[in-house]
PDB file of N, CA and C in Angstrom:
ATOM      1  N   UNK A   1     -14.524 -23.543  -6.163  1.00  0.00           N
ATOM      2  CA  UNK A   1     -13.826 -22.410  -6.729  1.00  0.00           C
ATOM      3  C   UNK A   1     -12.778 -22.917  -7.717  1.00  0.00           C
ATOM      4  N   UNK A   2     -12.760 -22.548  -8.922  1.00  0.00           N
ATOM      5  CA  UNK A   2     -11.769 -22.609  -9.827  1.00  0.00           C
ATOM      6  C   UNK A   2     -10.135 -21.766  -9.803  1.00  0.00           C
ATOM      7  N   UNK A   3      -9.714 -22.113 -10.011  1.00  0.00           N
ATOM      8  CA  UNK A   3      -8.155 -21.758 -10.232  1.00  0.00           C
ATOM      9  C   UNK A   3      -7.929 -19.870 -10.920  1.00  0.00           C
ATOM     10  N   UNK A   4      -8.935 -20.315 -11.867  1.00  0.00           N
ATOM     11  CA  UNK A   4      -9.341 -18.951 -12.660  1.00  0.00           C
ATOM     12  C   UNK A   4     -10.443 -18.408 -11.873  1.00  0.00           C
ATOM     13  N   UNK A   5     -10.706 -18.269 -10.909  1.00  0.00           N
ATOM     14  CA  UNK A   5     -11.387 -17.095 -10.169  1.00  0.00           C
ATOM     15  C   UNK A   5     -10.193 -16.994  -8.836  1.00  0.00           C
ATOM     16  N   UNK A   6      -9.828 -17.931  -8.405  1.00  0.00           N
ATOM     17  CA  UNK A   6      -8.815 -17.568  -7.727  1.00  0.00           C
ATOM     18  C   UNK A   6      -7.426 -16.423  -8.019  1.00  0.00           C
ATOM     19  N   UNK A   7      -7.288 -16.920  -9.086  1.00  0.00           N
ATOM     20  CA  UNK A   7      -6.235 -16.169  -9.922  1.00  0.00           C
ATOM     21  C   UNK A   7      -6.519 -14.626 -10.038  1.00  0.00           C
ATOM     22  N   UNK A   8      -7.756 -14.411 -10.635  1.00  0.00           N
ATOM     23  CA  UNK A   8      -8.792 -13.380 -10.820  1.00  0.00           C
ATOM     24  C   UNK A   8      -8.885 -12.156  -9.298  1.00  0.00           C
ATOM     25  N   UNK A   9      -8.864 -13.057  -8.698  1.00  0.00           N
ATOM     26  CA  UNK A   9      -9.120 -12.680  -6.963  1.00  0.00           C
ATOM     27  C   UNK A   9      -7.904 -12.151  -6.629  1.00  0.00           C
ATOM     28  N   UNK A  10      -6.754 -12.910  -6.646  1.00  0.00           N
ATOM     29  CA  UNK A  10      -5.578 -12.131  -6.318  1.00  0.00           C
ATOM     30  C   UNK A  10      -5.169 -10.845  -7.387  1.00  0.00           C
ATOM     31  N   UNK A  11      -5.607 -11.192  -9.021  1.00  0.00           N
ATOM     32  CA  UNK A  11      -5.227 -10.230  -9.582  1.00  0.00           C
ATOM     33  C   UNK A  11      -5.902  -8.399  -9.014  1.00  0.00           C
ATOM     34  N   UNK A  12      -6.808  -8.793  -9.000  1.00  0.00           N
ATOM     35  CA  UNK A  12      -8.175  -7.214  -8.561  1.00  0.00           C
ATOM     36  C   UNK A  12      -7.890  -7.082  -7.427  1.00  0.00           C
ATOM     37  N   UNK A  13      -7.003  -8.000  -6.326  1.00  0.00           N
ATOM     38  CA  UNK A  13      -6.881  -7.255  -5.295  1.00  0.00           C
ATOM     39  C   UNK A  13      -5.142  -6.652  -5.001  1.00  0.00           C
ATOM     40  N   UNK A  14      -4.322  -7.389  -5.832  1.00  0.00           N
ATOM     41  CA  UNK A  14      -2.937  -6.407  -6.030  1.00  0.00           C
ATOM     42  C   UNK A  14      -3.649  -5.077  -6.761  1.00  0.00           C
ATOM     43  N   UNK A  15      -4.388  -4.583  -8.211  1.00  0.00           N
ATOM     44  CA  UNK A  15      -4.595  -4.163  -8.480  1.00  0.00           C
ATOM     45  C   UNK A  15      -5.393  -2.774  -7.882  1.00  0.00           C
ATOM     46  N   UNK A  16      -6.362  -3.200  -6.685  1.00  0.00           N
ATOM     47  CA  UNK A  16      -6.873  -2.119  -5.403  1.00  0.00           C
ATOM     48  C   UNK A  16      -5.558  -1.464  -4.558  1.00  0.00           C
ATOM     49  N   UNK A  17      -5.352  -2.923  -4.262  1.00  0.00           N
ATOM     50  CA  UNK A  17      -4.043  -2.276  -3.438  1.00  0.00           C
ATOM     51  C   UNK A  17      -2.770  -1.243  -3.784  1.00  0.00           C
ATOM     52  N   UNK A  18      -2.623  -1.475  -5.115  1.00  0.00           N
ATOM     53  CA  UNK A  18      -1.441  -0.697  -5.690  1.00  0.00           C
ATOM     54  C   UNK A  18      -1.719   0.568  -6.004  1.00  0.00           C
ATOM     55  N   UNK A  19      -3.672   0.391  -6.425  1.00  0.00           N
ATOM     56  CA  UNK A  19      -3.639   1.899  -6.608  1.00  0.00           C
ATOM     57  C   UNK A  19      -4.124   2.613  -5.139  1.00  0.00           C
ATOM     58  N   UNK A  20      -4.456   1.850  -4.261  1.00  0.00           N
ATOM     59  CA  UNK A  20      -3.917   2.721  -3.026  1.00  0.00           C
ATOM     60  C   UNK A  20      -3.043   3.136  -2.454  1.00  0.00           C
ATOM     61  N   UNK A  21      -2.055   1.876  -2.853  1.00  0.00           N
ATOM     62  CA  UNK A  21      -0.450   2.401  -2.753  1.00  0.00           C
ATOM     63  C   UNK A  21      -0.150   3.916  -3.081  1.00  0.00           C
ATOM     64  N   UNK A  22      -0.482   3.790  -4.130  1.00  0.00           N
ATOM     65  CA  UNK A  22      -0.263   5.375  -5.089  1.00  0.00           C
ATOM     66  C   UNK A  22      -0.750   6.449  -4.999  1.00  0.00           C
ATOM     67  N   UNK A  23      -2.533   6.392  -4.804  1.00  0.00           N
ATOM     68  CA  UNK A  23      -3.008   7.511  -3.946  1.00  0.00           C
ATOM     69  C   UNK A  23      -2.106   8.019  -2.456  1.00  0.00           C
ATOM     70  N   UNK A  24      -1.798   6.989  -1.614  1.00  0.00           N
ATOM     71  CA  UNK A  24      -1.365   7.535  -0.250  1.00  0.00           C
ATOM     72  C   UNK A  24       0.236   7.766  -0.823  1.00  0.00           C
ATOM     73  N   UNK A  25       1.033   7.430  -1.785  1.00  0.00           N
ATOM     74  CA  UNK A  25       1.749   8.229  -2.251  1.00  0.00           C
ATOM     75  C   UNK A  25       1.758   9.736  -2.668  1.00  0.00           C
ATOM     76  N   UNK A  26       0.614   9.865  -3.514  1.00  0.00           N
ATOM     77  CA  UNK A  26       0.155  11.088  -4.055  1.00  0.00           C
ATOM     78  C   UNK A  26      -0.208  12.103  -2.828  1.00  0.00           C
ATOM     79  N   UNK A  27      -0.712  11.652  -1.819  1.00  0.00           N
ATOM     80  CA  UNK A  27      -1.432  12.522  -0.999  1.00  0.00           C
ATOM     81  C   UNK A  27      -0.149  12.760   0.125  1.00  0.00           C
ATOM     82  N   UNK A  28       0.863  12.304   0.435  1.00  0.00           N
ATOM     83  CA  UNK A  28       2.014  12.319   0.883  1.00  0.00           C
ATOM     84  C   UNK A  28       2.769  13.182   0.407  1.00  0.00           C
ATOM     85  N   UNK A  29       2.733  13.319  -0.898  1.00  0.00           N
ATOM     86  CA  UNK A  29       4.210  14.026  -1.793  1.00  0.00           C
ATOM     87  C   UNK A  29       3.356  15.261  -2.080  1.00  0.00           C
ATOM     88  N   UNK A  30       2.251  15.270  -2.057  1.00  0.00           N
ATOM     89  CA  UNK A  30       1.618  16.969  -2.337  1.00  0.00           C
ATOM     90  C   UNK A  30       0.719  17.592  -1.084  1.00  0.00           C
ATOM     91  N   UNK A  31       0.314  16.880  -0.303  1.00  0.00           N
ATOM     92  CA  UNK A  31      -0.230  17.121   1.243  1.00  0.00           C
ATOM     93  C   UNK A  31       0.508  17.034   2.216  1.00  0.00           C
ATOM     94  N   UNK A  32       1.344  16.845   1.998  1.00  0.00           N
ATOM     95  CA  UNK A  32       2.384  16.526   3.725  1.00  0.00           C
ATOM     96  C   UNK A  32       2.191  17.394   4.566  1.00  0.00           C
ATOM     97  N   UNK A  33       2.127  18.965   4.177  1.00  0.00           N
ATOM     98  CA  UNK A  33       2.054  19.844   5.484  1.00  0.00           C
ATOM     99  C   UNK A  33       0.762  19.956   5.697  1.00  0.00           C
ATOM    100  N   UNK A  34      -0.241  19.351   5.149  1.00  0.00           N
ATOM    101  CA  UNK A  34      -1.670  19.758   5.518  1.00  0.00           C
ATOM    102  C   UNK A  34      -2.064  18.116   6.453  1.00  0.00           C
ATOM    103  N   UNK A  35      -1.335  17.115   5.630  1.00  0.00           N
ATOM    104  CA  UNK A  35      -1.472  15.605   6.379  1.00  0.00           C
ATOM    105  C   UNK A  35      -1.132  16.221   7.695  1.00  0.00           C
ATOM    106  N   UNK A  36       0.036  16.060   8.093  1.00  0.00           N
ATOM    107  CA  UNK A  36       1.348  16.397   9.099  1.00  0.00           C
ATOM    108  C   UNK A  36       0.394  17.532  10.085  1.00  0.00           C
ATOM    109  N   UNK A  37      -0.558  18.473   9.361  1.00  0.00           N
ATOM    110  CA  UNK A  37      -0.918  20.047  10.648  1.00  0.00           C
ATOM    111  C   UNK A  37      -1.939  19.007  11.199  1.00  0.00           C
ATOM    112  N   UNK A  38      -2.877  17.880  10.191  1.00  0.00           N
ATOM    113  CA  UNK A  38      -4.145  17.458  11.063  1.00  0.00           C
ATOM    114  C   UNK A  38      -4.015  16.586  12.085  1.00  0.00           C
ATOM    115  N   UNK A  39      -2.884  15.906  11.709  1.00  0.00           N
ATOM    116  CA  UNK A  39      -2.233  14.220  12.410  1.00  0.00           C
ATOM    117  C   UNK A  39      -1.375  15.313  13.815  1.00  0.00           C
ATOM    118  N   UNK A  40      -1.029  16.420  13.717  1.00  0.00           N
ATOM    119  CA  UNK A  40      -0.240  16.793  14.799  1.00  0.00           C
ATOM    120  C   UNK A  40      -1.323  17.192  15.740  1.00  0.00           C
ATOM    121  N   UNK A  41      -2.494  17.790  15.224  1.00  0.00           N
ATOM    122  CA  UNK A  41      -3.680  18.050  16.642  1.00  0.00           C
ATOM    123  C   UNK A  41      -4.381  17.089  17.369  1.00  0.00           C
ATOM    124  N   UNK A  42      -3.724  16.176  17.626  1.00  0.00           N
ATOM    125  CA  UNK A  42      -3.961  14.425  17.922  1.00  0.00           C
ATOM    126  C   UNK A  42      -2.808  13.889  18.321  1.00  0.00           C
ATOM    127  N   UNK A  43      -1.772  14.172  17.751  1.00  0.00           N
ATOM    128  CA  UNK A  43      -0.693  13.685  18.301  1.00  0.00           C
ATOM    129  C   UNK A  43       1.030  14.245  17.878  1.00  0.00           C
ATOM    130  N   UNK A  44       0.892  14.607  18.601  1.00  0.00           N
ATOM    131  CA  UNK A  44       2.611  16.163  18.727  1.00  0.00           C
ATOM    132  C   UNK A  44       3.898  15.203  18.191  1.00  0.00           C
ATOM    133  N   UNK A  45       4.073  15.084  17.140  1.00  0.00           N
ATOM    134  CA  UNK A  45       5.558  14.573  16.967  1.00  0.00           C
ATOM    135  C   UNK A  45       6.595  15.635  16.063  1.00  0.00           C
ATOM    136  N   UNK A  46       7.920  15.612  15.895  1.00  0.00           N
ATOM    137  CA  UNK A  46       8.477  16.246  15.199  1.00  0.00           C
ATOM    138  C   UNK A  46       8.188  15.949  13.860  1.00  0.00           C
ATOM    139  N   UNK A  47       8.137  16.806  12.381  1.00  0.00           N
ATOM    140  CA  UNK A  47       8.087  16.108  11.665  1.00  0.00           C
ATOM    141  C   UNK A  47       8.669  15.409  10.925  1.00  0.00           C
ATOM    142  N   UNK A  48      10.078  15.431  10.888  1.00  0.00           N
ATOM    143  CA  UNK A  48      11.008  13.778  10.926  1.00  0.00           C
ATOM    144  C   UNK A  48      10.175  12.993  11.510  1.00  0.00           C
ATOM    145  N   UNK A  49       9.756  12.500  12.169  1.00  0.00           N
ATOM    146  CA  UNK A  49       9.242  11.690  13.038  1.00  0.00           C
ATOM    147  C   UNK A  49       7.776  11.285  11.951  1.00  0.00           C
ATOM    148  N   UNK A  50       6.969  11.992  11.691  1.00  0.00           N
ATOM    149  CA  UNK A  50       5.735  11.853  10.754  1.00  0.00           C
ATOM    150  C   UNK A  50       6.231  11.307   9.347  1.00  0.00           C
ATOM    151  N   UNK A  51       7.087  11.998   8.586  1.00  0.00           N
ATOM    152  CA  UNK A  51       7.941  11.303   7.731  1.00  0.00           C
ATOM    153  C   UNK A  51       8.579  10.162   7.693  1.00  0.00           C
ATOM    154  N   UNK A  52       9.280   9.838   8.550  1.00  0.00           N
ATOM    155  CA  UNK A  52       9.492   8.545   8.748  1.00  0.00           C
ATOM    156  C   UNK A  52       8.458   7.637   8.998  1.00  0.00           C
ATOM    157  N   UNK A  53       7.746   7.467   9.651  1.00  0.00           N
ATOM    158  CA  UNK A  53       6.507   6.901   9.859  1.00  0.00           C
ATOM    159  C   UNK A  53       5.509   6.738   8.480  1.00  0.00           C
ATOM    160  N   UNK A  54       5.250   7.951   8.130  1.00  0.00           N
ATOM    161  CA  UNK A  54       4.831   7.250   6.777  1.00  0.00           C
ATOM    162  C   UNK A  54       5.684   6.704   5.738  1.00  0.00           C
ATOM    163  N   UNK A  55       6.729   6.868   5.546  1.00  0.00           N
ATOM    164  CA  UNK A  55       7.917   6.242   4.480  1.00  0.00           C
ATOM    165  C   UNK A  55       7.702   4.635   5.157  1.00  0.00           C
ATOM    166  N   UNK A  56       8.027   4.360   6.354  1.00  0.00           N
ATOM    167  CA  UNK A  56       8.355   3.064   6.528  1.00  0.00           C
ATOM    168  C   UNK A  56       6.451   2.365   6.145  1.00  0.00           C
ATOM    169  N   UNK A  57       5.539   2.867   6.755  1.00  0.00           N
ATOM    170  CA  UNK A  57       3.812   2.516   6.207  1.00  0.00           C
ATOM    171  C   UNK A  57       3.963   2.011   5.067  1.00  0.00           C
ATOM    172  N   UNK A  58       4.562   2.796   4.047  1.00  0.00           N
ATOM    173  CA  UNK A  58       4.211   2.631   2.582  1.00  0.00           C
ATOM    174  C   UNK A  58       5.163   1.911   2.249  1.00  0.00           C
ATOM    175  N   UNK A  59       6.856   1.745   2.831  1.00  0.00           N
ATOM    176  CA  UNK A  59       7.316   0.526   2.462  1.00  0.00           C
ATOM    177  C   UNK A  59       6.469  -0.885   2.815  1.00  0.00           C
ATOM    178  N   UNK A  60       6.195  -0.780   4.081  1.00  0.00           N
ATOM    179  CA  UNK A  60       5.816  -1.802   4.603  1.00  0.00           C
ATOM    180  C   UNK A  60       4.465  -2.708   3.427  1.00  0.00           C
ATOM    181  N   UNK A  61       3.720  -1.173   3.753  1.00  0.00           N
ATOM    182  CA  UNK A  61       2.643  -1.716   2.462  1.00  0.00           C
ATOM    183  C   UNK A  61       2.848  -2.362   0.917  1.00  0.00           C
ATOM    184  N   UNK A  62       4.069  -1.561   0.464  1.00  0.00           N
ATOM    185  CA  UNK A  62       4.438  -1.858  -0.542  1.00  0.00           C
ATOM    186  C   UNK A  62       4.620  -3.512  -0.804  1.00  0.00           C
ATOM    187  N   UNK A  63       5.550  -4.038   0.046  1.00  0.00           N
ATOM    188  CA  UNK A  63       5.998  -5.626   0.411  1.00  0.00           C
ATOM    189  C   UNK A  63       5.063  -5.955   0.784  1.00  0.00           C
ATOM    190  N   UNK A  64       4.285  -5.584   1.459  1.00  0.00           N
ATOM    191  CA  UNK A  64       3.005  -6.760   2.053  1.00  0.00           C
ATOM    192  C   UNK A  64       2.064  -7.011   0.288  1.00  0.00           C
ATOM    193  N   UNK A  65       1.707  -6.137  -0.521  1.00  0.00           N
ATOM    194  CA  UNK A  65       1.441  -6.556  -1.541  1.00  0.00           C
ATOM    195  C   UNK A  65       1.944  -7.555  -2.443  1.00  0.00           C
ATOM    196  N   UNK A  66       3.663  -7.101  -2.215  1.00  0.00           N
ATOM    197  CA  UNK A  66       3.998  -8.145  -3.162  1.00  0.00           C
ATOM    198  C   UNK A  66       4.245  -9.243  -2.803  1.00  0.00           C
ATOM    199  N   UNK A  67       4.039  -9.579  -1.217  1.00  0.00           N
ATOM    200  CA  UNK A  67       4.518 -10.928  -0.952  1.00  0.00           C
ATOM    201  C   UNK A  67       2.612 -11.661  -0.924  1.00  0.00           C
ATOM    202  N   UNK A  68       1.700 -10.597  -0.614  1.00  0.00           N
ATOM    203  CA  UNK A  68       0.382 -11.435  -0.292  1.00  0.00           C
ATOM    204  C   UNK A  68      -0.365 -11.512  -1.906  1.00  0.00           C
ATOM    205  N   UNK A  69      -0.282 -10.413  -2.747  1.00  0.00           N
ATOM    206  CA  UNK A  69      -1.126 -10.240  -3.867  1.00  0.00           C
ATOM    207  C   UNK A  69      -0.429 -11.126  -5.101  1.00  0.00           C
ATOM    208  N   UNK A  70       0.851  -9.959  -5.180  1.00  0.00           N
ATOM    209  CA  UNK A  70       1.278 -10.620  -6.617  1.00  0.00           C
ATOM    210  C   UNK A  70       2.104 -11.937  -6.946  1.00  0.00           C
ATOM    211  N   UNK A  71       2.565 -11.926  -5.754  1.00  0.00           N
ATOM    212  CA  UNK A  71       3.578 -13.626  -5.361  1.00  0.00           C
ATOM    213  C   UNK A  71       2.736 -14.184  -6.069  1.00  0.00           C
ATOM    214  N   UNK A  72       1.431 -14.708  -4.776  1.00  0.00           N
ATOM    215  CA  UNK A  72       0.473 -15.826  -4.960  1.00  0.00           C
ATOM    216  C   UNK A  72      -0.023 -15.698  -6.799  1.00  0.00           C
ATOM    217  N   UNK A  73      -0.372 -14.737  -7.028  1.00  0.00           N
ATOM    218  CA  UNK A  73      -0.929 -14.154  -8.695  1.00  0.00           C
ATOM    219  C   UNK A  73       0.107 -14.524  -9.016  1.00  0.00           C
ATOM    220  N   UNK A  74       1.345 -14.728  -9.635  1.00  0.00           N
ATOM    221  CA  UNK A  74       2.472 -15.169 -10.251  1.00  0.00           C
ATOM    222  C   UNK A  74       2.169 -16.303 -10.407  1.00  0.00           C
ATOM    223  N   UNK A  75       2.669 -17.386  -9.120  1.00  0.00           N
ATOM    224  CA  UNK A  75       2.383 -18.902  -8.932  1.00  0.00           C
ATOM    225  C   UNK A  75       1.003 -19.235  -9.581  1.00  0.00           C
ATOM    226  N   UNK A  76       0.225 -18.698  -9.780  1.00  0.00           N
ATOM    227  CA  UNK A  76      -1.119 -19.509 -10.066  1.00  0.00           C
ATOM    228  C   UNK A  76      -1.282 -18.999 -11.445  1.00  0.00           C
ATOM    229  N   UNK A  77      -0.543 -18.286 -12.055  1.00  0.00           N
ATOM    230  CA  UNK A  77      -0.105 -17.781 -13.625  1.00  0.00           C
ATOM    231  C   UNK A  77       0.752 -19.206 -14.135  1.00  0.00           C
ATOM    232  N   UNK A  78       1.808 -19.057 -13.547  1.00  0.00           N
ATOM    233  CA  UNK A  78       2.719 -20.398 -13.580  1.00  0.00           C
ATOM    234  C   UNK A  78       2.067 -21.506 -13.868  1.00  0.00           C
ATOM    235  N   UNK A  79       1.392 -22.075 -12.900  1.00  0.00           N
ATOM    236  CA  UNK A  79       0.522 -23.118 -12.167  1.00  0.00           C
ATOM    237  C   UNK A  79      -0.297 -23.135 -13.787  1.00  0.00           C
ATOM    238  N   UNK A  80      -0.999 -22.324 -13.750  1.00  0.00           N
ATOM    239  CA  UNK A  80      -2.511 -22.635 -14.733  1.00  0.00           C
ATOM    240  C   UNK A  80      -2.835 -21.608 -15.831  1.00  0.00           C
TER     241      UNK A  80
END
């Protein structure tokens, strides 16, 4: 494996990831009460409680991209 498919590899997969980032953004900020009615017939929480839960998801997700996708994609920009 070359450097430039490696590179390549991390780029297309920050790139999946971010725009999933953004969809489950999108579907959050304009579905919440329809997310929130299906996720509650499965499991009863307040919805503070559903809100928070997804806010911290999508932080979480957010950082896991940039420390697994675009970090490594940086360094091997650097690198080569």
């Amino acid at each position: 494996m070359t450097l430039e498919i490696i590179r390549n590899a991390f780029g297309w997969c920050a790139i999946i990831n971010i725009a999933f980032l953004f969809f489950w953004f999108l579907m959050f900020a304009c579905c919440r009460d329809w997310i929130y009615s299906m996720h509650n017939r499965w499991f009863k929480m307040p919805k503070e409680t559903f809100n928070a839960i997804h806010y911290a998801g999508i932080a979480t997700y957010k950082i896991a991209i940039f420390l697994l996708n675009l970090v490594p994609y940086i360094a091997l920009r650097i690198v080569g």
